[in-house]
Protein backbone atom coordinates (compact mmCIF):
# COMPACT_ATOMS: atom_id res chain seq x y z
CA UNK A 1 -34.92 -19.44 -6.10
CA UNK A 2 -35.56 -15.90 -5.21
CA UNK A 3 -31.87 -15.35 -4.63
CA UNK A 4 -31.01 -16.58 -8.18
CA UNK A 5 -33.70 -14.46 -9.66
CA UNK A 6 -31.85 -11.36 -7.85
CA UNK A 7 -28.63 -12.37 -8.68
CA UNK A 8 -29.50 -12.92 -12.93
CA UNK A 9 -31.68 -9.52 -12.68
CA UNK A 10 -29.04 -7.67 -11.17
CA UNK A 11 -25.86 -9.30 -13.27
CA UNK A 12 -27.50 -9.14 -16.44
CA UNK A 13 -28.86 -5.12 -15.69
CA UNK A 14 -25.18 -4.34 -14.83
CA UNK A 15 -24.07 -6.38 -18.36
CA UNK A 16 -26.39 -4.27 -20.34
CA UNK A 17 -25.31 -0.95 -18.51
CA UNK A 18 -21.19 -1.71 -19.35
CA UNK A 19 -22.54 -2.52 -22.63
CA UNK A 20 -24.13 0.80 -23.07
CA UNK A 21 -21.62 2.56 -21.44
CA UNK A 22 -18.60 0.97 -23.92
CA UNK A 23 -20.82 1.71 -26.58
CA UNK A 24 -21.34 5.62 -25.37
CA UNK A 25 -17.68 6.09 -24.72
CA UNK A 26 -16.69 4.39 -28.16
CA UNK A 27 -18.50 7.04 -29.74
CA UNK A 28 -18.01 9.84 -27.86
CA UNK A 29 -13.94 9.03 -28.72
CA UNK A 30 -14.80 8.83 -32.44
CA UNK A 31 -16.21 11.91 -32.61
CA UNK A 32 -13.63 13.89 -30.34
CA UNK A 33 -10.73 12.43 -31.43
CA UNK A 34 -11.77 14.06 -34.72
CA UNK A 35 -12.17 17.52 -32.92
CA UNK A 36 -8.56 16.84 -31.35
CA UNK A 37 -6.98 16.15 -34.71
CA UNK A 38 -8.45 19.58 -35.93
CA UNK A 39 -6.91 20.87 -33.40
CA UNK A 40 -3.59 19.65 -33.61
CA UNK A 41 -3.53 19.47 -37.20
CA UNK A 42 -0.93 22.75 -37.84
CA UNK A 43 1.39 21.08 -34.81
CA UNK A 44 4.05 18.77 -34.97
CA UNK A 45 2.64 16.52 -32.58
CA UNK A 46 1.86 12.88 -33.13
CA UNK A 47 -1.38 11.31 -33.27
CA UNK A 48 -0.86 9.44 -29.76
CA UNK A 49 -0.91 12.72 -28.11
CA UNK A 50 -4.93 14.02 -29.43
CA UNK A 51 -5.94 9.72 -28.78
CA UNK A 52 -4.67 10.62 -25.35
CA UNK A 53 -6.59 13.30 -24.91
CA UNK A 54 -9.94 12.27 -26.19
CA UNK A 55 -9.34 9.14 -23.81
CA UNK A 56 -9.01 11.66 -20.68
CA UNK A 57 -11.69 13.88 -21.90
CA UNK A 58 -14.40 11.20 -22.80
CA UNK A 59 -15.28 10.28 -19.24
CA UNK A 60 -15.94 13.41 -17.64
CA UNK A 61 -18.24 14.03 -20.84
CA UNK A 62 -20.13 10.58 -19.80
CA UNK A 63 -20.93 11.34 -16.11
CA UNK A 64 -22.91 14.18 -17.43
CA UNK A 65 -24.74 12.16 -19.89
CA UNK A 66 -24.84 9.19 -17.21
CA UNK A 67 -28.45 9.33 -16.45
CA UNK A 68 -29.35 8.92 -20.20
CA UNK A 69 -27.10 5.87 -20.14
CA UNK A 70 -28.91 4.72 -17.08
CA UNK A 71 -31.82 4.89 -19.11
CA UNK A 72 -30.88 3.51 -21.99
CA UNK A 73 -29.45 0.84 -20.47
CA UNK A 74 -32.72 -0.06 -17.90
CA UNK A 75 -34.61 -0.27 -21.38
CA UNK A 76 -32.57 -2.54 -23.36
CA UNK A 77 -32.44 -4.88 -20.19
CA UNK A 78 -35.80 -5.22 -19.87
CA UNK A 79 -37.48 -5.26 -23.56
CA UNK A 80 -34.43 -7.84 -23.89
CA UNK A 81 -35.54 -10.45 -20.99
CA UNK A 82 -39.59 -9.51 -21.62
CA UNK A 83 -39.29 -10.22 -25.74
CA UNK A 84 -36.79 -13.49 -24.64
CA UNK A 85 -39.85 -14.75 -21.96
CA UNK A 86 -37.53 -14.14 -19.04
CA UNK A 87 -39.64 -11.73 -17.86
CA UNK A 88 -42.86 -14.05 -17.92
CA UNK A 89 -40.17 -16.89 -16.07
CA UNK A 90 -39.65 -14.27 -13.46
CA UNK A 91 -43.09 -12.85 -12.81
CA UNK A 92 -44.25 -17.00 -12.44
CA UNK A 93 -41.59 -17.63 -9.51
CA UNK A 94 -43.43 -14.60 -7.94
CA UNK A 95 -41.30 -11.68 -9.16
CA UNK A 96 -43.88 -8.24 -9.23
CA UNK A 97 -42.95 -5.05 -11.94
CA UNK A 98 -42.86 -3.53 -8.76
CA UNK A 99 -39.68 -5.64 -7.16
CA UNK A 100 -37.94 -5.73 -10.80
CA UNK A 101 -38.38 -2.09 -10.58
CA UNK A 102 -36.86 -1.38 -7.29
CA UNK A 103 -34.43 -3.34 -7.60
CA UNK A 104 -33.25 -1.81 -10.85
CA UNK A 105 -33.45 1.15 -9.52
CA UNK A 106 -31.75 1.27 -6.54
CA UNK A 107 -28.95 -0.25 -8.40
CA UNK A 108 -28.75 2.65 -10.54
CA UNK A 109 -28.82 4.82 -7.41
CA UNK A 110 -26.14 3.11 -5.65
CA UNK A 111 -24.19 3.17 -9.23
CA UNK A 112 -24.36 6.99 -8.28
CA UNK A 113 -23.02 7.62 -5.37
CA UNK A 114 -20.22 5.17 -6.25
CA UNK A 115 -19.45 7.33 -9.55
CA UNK A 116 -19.87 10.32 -7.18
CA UNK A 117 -17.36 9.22 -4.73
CA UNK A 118 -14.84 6.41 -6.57
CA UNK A 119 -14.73 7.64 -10.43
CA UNK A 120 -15.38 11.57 -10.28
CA UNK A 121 -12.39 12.27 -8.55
CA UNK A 122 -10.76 10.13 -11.29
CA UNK A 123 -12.30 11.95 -13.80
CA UNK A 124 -11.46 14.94 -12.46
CA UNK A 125 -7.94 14.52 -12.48
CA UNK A 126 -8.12 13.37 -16.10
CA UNK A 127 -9.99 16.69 -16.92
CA UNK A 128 -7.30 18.92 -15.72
CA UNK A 129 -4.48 17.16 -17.22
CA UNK A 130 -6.62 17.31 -20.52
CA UNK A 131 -7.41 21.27 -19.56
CA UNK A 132 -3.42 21.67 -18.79
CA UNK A 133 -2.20 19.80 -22.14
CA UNK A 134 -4.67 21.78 -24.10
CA UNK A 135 -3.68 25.05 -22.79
CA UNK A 136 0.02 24.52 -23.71
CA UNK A 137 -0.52 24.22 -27.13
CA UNK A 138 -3.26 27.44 -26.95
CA UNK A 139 -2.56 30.12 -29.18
CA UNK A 140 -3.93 32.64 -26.54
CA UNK A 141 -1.55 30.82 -24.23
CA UNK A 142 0.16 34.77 -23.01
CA UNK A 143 -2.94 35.93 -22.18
CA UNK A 144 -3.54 34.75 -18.66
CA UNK A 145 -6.27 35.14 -15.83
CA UNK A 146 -5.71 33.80 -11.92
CA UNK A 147 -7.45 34.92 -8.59
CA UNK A 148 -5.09 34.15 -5.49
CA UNK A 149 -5.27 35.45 -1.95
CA UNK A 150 -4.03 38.90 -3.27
CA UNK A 151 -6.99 39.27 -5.48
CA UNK A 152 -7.45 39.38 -9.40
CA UNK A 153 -4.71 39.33 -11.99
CA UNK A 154 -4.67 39.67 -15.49
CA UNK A 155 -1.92 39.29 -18.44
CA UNK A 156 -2.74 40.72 -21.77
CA UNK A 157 -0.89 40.87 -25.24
CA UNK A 158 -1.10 44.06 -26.81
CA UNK A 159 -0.56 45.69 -30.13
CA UNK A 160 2.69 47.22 -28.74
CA UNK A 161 3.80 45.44 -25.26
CA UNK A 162 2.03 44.08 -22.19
CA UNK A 163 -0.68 44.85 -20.01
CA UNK A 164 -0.70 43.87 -16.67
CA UNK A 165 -4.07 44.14 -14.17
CA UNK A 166 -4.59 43.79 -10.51
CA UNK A 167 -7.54 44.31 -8.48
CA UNK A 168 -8.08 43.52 -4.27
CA UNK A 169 -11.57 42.54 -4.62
CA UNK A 170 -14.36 41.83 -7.15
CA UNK A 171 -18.58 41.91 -6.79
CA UNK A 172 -19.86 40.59 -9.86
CA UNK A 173 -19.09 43.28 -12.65
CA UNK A 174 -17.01 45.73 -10.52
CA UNK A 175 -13.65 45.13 -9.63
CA UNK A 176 -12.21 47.59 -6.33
CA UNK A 177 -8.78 48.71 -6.30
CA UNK A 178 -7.33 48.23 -9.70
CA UNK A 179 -3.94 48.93 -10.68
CA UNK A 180 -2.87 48.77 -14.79
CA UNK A 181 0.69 48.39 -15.83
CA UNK A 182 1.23 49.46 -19.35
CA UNK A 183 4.41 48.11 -20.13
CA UNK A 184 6.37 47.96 -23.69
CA UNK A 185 7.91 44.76 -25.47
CA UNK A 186 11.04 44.70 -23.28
CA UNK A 187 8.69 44.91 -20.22
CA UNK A 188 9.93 48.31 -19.15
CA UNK A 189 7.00 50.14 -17.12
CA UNK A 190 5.47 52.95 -19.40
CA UNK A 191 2.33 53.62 -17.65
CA UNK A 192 0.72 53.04 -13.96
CA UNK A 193 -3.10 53.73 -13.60
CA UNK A 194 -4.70 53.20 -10.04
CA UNK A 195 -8.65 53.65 -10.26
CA UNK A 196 -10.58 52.83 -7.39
CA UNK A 197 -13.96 51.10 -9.16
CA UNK A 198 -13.99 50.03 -12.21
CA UNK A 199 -16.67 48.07 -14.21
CA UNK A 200 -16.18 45.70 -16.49
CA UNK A 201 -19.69 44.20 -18.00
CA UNK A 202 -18.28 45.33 -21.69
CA UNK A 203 -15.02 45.15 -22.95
CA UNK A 204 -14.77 48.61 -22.85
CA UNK A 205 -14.24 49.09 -18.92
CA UNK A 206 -15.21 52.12 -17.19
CA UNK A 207 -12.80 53.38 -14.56
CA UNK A 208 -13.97 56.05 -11.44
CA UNK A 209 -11.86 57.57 -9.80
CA UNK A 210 -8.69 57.13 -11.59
CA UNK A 211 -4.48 58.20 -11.08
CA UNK A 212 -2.32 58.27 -14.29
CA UNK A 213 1.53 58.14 -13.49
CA UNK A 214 3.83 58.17 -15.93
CA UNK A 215 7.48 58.72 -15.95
CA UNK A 216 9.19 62.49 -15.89
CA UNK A 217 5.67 63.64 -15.67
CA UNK A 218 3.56 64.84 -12.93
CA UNK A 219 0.18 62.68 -11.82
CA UNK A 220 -3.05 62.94 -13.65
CA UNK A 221 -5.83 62.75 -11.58
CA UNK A 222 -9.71 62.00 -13.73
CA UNK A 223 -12.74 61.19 -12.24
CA UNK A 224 -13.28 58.83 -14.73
CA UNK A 225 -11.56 57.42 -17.98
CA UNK A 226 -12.26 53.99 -20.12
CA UNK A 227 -9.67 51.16 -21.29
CA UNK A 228 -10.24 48.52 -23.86
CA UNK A 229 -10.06 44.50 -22.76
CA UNK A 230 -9.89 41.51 -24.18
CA UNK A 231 -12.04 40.39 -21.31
CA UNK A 232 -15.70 40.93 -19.49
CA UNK A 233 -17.26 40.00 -16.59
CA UNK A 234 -18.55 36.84 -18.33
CA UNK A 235 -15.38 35.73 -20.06
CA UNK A 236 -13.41 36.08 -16.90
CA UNK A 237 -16.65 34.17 -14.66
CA UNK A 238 -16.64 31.81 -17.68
CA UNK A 239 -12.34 30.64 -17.17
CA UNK A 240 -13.57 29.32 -13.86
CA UNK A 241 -17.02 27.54 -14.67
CA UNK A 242 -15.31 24.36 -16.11
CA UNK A 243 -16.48 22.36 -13.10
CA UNK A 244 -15.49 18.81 -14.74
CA UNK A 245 -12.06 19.31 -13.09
CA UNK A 246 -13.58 19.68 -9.58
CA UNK A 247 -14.72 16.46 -8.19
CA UNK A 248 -17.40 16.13 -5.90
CA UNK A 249 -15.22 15.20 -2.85
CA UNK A 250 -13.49 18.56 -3.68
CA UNK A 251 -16.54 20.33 -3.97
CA UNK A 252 -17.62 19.40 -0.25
CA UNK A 253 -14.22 19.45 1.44
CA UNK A 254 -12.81 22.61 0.15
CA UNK A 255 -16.06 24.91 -0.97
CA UNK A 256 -15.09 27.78 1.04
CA UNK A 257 -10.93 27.60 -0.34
CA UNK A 258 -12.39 27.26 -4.27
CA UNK A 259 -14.43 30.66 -3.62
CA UNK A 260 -11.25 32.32 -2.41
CA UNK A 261 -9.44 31.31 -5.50
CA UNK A 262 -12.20 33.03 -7.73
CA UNK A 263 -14.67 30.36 -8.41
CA UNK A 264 -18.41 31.78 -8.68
CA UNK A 265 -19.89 30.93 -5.17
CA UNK A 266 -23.28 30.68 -7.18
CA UNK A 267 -22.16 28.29 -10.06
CA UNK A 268 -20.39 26.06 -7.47
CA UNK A 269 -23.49 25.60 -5.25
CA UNK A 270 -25.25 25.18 -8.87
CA UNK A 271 -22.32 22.57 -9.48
CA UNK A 272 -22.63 20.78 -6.40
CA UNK A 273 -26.38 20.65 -6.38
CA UNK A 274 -26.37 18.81 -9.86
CA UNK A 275 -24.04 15.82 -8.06
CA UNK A 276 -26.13 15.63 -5.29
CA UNK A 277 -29.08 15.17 -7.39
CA UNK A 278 -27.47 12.83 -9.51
CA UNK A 279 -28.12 9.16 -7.80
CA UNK A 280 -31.62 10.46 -7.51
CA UNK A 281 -32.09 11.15 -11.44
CA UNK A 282 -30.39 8.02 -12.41
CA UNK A 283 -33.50 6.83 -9.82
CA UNK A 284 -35.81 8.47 -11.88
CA UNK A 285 -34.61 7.36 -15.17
CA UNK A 286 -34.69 3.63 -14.06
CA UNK A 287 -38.20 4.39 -13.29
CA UNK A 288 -39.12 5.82 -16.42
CA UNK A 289 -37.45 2.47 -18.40
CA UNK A 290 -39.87 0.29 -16.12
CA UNK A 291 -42.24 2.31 -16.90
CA UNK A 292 -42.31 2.15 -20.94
CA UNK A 293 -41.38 -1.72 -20.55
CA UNK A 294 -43.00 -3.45 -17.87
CA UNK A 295 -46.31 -2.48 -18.84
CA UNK A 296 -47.13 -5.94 -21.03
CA UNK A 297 -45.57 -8.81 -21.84
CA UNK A 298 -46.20 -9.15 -25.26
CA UNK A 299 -42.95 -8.80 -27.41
CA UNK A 300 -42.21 -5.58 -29.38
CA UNK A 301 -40.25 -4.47 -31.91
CA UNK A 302 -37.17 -2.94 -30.60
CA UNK A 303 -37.01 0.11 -33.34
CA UNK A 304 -40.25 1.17 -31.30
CA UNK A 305 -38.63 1.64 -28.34
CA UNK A 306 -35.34 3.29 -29.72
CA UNK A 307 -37.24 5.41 -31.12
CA UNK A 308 -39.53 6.17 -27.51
CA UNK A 309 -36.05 6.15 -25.89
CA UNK A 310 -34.64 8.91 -28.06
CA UNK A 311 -37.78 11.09 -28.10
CA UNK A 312 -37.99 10.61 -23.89
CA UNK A 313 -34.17 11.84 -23.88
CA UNK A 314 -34.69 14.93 -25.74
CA UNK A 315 -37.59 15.32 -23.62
CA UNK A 316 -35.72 15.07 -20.36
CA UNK A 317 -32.62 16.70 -21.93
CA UNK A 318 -34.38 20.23 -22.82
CA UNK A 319 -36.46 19.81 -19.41
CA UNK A 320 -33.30 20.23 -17.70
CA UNK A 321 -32.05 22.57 -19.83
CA UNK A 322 -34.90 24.57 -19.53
CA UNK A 323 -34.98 24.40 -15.68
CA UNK A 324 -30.87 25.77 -15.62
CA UNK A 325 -31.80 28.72 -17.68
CA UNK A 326 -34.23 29.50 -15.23
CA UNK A 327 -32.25 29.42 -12.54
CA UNK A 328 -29.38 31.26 -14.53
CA UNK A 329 -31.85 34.30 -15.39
CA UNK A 330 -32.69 34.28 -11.69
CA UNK A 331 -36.53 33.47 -12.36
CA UNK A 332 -35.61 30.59 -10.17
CA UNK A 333 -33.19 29.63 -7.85
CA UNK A 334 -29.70 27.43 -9.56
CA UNK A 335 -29.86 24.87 -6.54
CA UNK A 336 -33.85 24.83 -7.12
CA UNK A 337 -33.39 24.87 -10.65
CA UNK A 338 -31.42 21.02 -10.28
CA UNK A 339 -34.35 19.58 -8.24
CA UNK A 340 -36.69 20.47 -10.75
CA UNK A 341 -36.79 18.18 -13.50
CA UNK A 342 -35.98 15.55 -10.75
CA UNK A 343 -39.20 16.21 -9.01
CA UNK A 344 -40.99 16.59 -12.21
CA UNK A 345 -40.29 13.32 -14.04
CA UNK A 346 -40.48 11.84 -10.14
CA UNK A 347 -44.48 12.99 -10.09
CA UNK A 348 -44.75 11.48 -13.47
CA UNK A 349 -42.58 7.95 -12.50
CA UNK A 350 -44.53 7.43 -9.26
CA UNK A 351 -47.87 7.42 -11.38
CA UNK A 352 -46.48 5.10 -13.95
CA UNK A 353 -45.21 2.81 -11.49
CA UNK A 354 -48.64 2.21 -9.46
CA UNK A 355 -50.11 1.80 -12.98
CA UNK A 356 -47.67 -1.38 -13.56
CA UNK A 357 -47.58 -2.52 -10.57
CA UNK A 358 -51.52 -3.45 -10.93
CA UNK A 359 -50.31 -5.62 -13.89
């Protein structure tokens, strides 16, 4: 009898989690197939190419928001089975809050590392094709940014020609070695400048050390000299921070190869600390469902707990927030700053769950 009980908890949890999940992504697709169309709306596209997109795009989205699904979906399992007496069946054959709880939420756990390891690198393929099919039909499409093994390069569009940049190395908002080519609209060189540092927190970068060579004239040599950018430190930190199109396999296999293309060695520990810690949120949020619904078995009206489920969300959802701006602002450290809410709401859950297990 015990197996059966399992097997109905555990098949019925995973029902109510697909149902969720459909219900999540159906939504999601709605509302960004609407931001696609927007998009595409002055291009002679047709409408199967922005449904495409939102399909590709809508899963990545969900893996971030999968521990509120988690939730969600431990919540609606169990008010359903405790208003429906199931729950009362269950606890008769010998069934504690405390088994129905661990076994709820180690299946969330393992439902994870299985997203972590099966469907991220899925999703992260889907993400750059969206990224790749997006930036073709950019309007800033000429204006290009790429590190490589040679260093930084930049393309910009100018008033009057092209501007290209190169620089060896980069520490945070100082770039080492630059060299500018100013060149006109048939691409014929009208300018060289070499500068040695150069620091670009504003768009107005500040050059040391700089050597103007132009053509049929002799070399200018200035300690110092300023150019105006289209891009900062941030924007050009910000082109590589769209970690949806690194999977977590990539993440731990090639770490040191994704810094030496120009990804922020800070952001991608922040990145990879937030997948590790996501089996044990989706933990925690299983915990918090048993929680709010184990706790009597007296039916309830559902609106109650939508509306509990909602509120507990925003809760959780600014808690994190809260904890990454932290770690961004360097209060706290970004690898601490994923742990936090985690431990937090875990302090909280362990509480709750020696409370219901009494019951």
């Amino acid at each position: 009898m015990h197996n059966v009980i399992f097997n109905y908890l555990l098949k019925n949890y995973l029902k109510s989690f697909v149902k969720v999940f459909l219900f999540f992504y159906s939504f999601g697709l709605i509302l960004n197939l609407f931001e696609e169309i927007e998009f595409f709306k002055n291009l002679e596209v047709s409408f199967l190419t922005p449904l495409l997109l939102s399909i590709v795009f809508i899963p990545g989205m969900l893996i971030n928001l999968l521990p509120f699904i988690i939730f969600v979906s431990s919540l609606k399992f169990l008010v359903d089975i405790r208003n429906n007496k199931d729950l009362l069946s269950i606890k008769i054959f010998g069934y504690s809050n405390l088994k129905i709880f661990t076994i709820l939420s180690v299946t969330s756990f393992l439902i994870g590392w299985i997203v972590l390891f099966l469907i991220n690198p899925i999703t992260s393929t889907m993400s750059k094709y969206y990224e790749r099919t997006k930036s073709i039909y950019s309007k800033d499409i000429d204006h290009l940014v790429t590190f490589n093994n040679n260093g930084l390069w930049i393309k910009e569009n100018l008033d009057q020609g092209y501007r290209i940049i190169t620089a060896s190395k980069y520490k945070e908002e100082n770039l080492n070695n630059i060299l500018i080519f100013n060149l006109d609209e048939n691409f014929t060189l009208k300018e060289k400048i070499y500068s040695k540092n150069g620091n670009i927190k504003e768009n107005r970068w500040v050059l040391e050390e700089v050597s103007i060579f132009k053509s049929n004239e002799a070399i200018k040599n200035m300690k110092s000299t300023t150019i105006d950018s289209i891009y900062t430190y941030e924007k050009i930190i910000s082109l590589f921070k769209n970690f949806e199109t690194l999977s977590f396999i990539d993440l731990i296999l090639n770490f040191k190869n994704l810094i030496n293309q120009g990804y922020n060695k800070i952001f991608l520990e922040q990145s990879l600390h937030s997948m590790l810690s996501m089996p044990f949120f989706l933990f925690i949020m299983s915990s918090l469902a048993s929680i709010l619904a184990l706790g009597t078995l007296k039916k309830s009206n559902n609106v109650k707990f939508i509306f509990i489920g909602i509120l507990a969300c925003v809760i959780i959802y600014y808690l994190k927030d809260l904890s990454i701006a932290l770690g961004q602002t360097n209060r706290i450290s970004l690898k601490l700053a994923n742990w936090i809410p985690i431990i937090s709401i875990g302090i909280f859950s362990l509480i709750g769950v020696l409370q219901i297990n009494e019951k």
